[in-house]
Structure formats: structure tokens, C-alpha cells
N, C-alpha and C. Protein backbone atom coordinates (compact mmCIF):
# COMPACT_ATOMS: atom_id res chain seq x y z
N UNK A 1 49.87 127.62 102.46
CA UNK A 1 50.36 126.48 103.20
C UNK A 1 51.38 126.95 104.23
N UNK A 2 50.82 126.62 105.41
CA UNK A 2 52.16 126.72 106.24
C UNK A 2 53.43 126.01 106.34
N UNK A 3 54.65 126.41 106.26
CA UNK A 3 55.54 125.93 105.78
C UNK A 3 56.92 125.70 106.55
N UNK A 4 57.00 123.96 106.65
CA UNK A 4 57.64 123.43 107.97
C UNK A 4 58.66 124.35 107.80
N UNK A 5 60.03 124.04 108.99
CA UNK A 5 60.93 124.66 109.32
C UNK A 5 61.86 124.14 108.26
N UNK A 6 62.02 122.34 107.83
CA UNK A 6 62.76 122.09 106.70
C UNK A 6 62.70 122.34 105.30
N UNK A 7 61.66 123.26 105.38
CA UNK A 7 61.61 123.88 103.82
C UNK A 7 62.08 125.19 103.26
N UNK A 8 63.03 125.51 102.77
CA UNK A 8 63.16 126.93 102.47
C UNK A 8 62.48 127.55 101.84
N UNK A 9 62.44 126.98 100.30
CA UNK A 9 61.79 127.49 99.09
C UNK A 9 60.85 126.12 98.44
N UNK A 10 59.78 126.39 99.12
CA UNK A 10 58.53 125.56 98.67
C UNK A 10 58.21 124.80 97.41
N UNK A 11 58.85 125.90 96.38
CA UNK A 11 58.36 125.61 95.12
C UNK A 11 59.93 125.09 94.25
N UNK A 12 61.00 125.12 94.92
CA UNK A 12 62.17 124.45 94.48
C UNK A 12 62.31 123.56 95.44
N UNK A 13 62.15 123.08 96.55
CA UNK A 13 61.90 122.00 97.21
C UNK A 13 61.04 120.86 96.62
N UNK A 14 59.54 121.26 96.40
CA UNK A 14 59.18 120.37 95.59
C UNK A 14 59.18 119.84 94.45
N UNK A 15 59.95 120.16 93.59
CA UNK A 15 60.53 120.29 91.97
C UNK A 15 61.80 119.41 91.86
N UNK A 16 62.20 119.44 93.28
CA UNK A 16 63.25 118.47 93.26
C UNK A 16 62.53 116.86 93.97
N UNK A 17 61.45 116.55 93.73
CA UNK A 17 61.44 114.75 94.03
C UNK A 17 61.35 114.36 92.49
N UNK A 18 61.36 112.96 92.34
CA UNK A 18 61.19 112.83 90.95
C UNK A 18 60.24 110.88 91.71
N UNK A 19 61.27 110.34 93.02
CA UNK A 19 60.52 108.85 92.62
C UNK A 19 59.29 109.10 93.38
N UNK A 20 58.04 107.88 92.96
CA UNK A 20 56.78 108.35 94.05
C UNK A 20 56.07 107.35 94.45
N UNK A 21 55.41 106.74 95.16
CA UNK A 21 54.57 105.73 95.45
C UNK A 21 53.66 105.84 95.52
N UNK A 22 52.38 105.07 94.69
CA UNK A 22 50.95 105.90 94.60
C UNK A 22 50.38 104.72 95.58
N UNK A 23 49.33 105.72 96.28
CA UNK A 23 48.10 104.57 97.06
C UNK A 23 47.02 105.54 97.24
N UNK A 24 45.86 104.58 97.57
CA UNK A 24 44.90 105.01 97.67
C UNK A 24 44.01 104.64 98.75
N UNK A 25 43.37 105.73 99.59
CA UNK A 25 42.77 106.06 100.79
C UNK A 25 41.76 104.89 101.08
N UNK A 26 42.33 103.82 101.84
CA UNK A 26 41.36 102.63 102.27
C UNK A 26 40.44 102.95 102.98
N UNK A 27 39.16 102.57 103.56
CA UNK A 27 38.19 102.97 104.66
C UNK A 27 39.45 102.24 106.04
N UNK A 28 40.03 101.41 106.15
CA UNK A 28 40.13 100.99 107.24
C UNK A 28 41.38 102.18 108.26
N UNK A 29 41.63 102.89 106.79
CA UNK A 29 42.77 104.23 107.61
C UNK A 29 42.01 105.97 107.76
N UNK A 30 40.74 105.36 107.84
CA UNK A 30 39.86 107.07 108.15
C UNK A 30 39.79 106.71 109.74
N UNK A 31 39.56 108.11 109.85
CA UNK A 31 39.07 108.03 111.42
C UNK A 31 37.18 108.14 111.68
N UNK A 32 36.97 108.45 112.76
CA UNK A 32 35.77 108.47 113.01
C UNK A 32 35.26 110.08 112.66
N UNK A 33 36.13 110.85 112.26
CA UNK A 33 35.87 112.05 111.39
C UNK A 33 35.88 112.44 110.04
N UNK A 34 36.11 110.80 109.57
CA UNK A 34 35.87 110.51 107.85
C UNK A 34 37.26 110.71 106.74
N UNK A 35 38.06 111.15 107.74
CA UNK A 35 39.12 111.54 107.05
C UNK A 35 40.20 110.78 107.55
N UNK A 36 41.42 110.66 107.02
CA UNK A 36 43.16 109.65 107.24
C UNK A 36 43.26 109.91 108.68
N UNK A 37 43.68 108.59 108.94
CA UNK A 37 43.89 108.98 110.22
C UNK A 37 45.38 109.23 110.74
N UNK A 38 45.71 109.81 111.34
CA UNK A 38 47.25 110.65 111.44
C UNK A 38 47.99 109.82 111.78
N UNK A 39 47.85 108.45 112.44
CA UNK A 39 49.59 107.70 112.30
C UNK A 39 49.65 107.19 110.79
N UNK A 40 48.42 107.24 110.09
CA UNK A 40 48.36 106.40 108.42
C UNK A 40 49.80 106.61 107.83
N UNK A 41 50.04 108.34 107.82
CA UNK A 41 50.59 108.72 107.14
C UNK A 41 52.13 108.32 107.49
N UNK A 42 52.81 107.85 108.37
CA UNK A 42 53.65 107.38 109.02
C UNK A 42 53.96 105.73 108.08
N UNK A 43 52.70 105.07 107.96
CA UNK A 43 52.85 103.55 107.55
C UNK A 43 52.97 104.44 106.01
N UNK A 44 52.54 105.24 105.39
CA UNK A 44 52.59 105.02 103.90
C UNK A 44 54.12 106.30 103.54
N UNK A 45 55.03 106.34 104.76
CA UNK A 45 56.36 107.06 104.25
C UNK A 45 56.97 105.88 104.45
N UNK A 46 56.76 105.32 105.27
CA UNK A 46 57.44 103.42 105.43
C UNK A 46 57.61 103.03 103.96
N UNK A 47 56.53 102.48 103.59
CA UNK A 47 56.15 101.96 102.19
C UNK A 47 56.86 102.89 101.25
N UNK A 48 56.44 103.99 101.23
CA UNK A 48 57.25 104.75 100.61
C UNK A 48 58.78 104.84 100.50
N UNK A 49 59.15 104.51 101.32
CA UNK A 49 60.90 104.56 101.75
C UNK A 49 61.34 102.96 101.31
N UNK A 50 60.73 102.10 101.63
CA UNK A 50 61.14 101.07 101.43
C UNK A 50 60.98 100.94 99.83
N UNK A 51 60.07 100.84 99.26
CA UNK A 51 60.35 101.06 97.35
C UNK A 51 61.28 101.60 97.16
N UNK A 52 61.15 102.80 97.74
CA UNK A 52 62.38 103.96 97.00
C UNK A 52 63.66 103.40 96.94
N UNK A 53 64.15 102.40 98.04
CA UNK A 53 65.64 102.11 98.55
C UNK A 53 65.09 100.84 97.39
N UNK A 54 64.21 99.82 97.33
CA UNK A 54 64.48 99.07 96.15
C UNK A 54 64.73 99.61 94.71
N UNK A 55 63.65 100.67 94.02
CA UNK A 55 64.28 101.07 93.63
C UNK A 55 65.36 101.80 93.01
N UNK A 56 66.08 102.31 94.50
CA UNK A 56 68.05 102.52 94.11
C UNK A 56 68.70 101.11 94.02
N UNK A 57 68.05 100.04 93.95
CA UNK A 57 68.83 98.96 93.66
C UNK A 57 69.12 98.57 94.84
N UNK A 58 68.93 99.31 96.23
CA UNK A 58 69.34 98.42 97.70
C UNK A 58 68.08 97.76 98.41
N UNK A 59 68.35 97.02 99.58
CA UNK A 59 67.77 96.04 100.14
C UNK A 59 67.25 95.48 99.61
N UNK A 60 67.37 94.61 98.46
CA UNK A 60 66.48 93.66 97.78
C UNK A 60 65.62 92.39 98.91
N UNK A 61 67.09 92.33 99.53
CA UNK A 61 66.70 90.72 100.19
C UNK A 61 67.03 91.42 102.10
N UNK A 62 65.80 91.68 102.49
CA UNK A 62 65.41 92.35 103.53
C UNK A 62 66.13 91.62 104.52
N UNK A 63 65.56 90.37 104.59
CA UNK A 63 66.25 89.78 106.13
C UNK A 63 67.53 88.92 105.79
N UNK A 64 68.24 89.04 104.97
CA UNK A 64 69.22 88.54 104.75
C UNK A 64 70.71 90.09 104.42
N UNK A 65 70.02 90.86 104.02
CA UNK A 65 71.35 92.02 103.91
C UNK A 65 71.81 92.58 105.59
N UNK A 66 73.34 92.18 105.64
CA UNK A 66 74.22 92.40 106.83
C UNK A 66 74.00 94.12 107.14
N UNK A 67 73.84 94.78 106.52
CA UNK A 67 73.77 96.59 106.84
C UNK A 67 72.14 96.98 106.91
N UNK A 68 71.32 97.63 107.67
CA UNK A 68 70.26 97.43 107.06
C UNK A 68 70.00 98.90 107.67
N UNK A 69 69.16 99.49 107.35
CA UNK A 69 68.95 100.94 107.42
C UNK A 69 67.42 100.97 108.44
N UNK A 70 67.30 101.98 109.88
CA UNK A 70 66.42 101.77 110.50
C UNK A 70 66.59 103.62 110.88
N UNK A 71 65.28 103.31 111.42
CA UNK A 71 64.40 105.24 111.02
C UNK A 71 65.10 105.63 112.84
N UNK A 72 65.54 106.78 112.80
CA UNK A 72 65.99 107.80 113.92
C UNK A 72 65.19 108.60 114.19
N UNK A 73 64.54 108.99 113.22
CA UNK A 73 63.56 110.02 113.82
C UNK A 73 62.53 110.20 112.66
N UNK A 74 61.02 110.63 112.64
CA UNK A 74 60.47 111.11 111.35
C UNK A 74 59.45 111.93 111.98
N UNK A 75 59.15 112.68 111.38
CA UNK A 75 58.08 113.75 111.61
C UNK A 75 57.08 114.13 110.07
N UNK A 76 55.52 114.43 110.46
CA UNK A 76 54.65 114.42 109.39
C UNK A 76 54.02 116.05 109.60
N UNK A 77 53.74 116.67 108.75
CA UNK A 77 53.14 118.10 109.04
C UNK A 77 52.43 118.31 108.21
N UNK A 78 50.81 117.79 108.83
CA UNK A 78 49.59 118.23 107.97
C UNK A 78 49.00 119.15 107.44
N UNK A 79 48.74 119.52 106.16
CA UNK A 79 48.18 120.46 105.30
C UNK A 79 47.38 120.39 105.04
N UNK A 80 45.96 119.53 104.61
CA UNK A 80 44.68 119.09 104.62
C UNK A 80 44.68 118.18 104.12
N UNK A 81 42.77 118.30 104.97
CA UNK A 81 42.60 116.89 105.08
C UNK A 81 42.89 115.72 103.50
N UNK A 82 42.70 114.37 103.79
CA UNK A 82 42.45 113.64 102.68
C UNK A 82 41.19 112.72 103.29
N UNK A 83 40.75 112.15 102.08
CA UNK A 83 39.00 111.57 102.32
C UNK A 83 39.51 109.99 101.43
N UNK A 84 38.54 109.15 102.38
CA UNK A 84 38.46 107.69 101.79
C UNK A 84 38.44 107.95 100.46
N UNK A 85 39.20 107.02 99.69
CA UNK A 85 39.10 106.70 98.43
C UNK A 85 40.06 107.93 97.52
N UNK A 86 40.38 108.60 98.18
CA UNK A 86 41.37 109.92 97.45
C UNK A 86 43.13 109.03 96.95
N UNK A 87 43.19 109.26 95.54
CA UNK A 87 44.26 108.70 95.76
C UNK A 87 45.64 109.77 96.13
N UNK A 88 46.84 109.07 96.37
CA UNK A 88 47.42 110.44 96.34
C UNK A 88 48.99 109.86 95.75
N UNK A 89 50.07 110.70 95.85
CA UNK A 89 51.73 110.55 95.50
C UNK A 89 52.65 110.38 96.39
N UNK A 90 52.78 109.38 97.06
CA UNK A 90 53.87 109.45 98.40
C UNK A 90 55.44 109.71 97.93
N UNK A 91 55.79 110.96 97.67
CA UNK A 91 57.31 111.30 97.31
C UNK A 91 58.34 111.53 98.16
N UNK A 92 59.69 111.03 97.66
CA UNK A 92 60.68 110.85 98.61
C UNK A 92 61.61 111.26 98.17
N UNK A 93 62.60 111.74 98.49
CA UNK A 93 63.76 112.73 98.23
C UNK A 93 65.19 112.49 99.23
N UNK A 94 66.28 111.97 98.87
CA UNK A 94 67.61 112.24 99.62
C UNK A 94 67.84 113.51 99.96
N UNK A 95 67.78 114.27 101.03
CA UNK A 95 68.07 115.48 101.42
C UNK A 95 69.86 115.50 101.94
N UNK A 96 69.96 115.09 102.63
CA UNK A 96 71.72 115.07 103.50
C UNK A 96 72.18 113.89 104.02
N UNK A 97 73.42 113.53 103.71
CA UNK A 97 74.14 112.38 104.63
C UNK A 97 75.17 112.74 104.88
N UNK A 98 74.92 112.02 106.00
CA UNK A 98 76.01 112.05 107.56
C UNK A 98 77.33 110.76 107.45
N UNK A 99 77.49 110.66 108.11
CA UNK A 99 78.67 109.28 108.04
C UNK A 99 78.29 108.35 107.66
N UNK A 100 76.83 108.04 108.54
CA UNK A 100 75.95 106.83 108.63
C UNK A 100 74.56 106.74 108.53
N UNK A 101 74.19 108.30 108.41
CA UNK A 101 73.26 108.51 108.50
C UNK A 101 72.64 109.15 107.02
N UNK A 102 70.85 109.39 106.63
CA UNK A 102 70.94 110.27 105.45
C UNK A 102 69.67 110.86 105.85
N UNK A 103 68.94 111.91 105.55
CA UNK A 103 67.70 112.87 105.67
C UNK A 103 66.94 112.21 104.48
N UNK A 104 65.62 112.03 104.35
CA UNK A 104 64.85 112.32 103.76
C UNK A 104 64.20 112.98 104.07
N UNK A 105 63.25 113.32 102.78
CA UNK A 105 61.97 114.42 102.69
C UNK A 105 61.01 113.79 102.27
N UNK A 106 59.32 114.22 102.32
CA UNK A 106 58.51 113.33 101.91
C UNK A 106 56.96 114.49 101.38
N UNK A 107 56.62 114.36 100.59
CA UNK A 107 55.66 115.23 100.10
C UNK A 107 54.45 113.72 99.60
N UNK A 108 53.26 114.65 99.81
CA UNK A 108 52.25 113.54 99.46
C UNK A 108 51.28 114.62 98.80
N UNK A 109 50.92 113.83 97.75
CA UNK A 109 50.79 115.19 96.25
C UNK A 109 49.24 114.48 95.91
N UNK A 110 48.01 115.63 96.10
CA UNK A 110 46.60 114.26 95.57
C UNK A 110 46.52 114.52 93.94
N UNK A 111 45.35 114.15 93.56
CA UNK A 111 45.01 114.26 92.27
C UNK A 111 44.90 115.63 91.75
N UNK A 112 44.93 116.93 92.67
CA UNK A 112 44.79 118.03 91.86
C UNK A 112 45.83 118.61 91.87
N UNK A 113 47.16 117.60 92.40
CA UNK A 113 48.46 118.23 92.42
C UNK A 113 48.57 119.56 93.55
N UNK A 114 47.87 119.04 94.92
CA UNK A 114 48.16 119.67 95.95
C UNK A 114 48.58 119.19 96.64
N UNK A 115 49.24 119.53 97.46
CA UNK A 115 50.48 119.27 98.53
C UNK A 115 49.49 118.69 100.19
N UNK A 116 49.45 117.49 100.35
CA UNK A 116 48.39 117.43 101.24
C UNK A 116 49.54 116.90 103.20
N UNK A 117 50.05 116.84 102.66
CA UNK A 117 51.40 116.61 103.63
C UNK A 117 52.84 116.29 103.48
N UNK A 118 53.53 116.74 104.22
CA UNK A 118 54.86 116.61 103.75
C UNK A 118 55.52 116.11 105.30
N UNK A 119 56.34 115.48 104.98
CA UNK A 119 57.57 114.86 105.98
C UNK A 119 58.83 114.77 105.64
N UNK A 120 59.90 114.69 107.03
CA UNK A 120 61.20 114.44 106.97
C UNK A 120 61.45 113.28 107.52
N UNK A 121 62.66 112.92 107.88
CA UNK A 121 63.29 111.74 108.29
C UNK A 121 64.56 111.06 108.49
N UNK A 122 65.04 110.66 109.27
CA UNK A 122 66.59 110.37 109.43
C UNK A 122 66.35 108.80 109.76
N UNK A 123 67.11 108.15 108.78
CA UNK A 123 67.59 106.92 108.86
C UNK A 123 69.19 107.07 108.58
N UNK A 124 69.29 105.75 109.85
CA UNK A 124 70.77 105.27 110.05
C UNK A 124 71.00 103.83 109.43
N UNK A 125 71.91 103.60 108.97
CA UNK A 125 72.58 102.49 108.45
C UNK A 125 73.20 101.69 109.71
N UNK A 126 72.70 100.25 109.66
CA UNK A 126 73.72 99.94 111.30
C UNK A 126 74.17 98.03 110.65
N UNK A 127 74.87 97.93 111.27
CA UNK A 127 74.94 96.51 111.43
C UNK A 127 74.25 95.68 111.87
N UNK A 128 73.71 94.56 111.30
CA UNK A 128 72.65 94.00 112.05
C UNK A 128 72.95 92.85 113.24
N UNK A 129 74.18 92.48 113.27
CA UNK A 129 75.06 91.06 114.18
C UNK A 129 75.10 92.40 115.37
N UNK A 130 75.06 93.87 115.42
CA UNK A 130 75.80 94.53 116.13
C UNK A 130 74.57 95.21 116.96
N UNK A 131 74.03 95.71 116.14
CA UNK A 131 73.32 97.08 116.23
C UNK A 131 73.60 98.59 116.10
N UNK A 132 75.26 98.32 115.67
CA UNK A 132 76.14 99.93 115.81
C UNK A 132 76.02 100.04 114.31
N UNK A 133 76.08 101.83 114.32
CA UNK A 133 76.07 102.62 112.76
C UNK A 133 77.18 102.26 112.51
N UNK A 134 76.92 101.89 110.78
CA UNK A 134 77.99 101.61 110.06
C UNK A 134 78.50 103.06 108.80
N UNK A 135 79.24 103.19 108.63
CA UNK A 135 79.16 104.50 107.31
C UNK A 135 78.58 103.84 105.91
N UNK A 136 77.81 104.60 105.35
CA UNK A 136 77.16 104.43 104.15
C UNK A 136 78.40 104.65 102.98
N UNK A 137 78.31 103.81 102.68
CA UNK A 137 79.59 103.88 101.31
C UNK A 137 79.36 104.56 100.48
N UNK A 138 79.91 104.78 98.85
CA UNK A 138 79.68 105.91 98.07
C UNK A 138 79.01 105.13 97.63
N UNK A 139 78.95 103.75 96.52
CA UNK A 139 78.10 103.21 96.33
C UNK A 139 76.63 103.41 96.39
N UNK A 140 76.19 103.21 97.91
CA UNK A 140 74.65 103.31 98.33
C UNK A 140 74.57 105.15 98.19
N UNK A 141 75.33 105.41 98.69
CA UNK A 141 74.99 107.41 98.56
C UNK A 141 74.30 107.48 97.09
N UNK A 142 75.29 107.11 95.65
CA UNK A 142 75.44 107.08 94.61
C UNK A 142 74.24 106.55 94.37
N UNK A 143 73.53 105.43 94.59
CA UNK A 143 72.61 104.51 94.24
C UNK A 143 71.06 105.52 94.91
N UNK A 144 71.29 105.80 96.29
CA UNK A 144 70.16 106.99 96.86
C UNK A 144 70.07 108.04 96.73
N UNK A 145 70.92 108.81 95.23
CA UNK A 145 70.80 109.81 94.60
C UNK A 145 70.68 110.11 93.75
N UNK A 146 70.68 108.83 92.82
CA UNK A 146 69.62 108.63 91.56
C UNK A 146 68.72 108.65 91.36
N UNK A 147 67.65 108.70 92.66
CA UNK A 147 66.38 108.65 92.21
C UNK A 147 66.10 110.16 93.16
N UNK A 148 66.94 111.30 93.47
CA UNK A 148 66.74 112.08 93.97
C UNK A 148 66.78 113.01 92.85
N UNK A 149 68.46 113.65 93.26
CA UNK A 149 68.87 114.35 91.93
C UNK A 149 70.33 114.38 92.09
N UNK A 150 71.25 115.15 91.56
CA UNK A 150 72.35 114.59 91.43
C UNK A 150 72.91 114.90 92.56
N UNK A 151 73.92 114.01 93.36
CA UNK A 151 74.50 113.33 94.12
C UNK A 151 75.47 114.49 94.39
N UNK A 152 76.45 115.43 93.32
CA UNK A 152 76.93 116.62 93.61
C UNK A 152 76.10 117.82 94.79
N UNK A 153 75.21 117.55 94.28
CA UNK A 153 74.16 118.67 95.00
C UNK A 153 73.69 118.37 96.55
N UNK A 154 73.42 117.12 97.03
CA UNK A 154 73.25 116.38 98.05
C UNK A 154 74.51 117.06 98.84
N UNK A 155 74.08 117.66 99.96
CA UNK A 155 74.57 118.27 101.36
C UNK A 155 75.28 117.22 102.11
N UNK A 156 76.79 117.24 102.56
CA UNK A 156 76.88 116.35 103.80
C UNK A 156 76.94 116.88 105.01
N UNK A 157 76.50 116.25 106.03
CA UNK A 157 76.64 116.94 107.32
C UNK A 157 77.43 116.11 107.92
């Protein structure tokens, strides 16, 4: 596997996700080459990210929470293909937080426990009356590193 620039050590990188979101390969997300089609994987780190933050216990109540967390940047780096009907593991990981900001990571794991793509990601925390970054409290850090690994270990930048 070729191995993005945010990965050091492949096999302790991936050892550290633990939460995951399972789905499975609809016909309406193949392409006309039978296989996922490459923004798919974009909508199912969404999905993915959004469970994950429910289950740390945040954003329950989407359009009503005053702080709300929106994506800065994400990037996907394909490893092979996946085929209609394949199911697979959409995993997510707290990598680093910033003031306001935090990294994720994203691995998508199929049934034979191969690594079929992996992603990163920076979401910011902002105000929603405002639109300006707000700092992520210890609280939410605390709460988005429970389902990572422990919160000591989590990098700040």
C-alpha cells in the first residue's frame, strides 16, 4: 500500500481507531466502471464523522447547538477498488487539536480486513450567530477522545 504523507507507521496508526461506521456499497454510488465512485467516499466520512461526534455525546440536537463544528479541509487516498454490494468499516480517529480546530483520520476497512482507503480532515468549531472559530473546551476534547484513545496522547498544535 502506498502510504499517505499522514501516516508514519501504518500498522500503529491503524491499531489506534477503535469507533466505526458500517455501510454497504449501494448500486446508486458505482460508477460506470462498476466500482465506488470517488466523491462516495467523501459522503460516507461525513456520516462517519457525524456518528462519531454523537457518539462522544456531542451534537445531539444539530440545528439547535450554538457551536457547531464545519470541515476545513478533507482529503481521501485510494487503495483499491470497492464493488457494489461490498460492505466495508468507515473508521475515525482524533488525531490533533488546535485552539479551535481538531484533525481527524479515516480508514475504511472491507470484509477481509483490508485497508481500502484512508482519509484525513480538519474541522473547526465556530459560532453559528457569527461564523468565527470558537476554542474547543476540554470537555468536547475529553468527550472526542474517548472514542479515539486516550486524550494524554492526542497532539496539540
Amino acid at each position: 500500500m502506498r502510504k499517505p504523507n499522514y501516516i508514519e507507521d501504518i500498522e500503529k496508526w491503524s491499531a489506534e481507531f477503535s469507533y466505526y461506521w458500517p455501510v454497504t456499497i449501494r448500486f446508486s454510488e458505482i460508477d460506470m466502471l462498476g466500482h465506488l465512485n470517488n466523491t462516495v467516499t467523501f459522503k460516507y466520512f461525513e456520516e462517519a464523522r457525524i456518528q462519531f461526534l454523537r457518539e462522544c455525546g456531542l451534537k445531539k440536537e444539530w440545528g439547535k447547538d450554538e457551536y457547531v463544528f464545519v470541515v476545513a479541509d478533507l482529503q481521501c487516498d485510494y487503495v483499491q477498488q470497492v464493488f457494489y454490494e461490498e460492505s466495508l468499516r468507515i473508521y475515525v480517529k482524533t488525531v490533533n487539536f488546535g485552539t479551535s480546530s481538531c484533525d481527524l483520520h479515516y480508514k475504511a476497512v472491507n470484509e477481509k480486513e483490508e485497508i481500502v482507503f484512508t482519509g484525513r480532515g480538519t474541522i473547526v468549531q465556530i459560532e453559528r450567530s457569527t461564523g468565527r472559530a470558537v476554542p474547543i473546551s476540554g470537555e468536547v476534547k475529553q468527550a472526542m477522545c474517548g472514542n479515539s484513545r486516550d486524550q494524554s496522547e492526542i497532539p496539540r498544535i
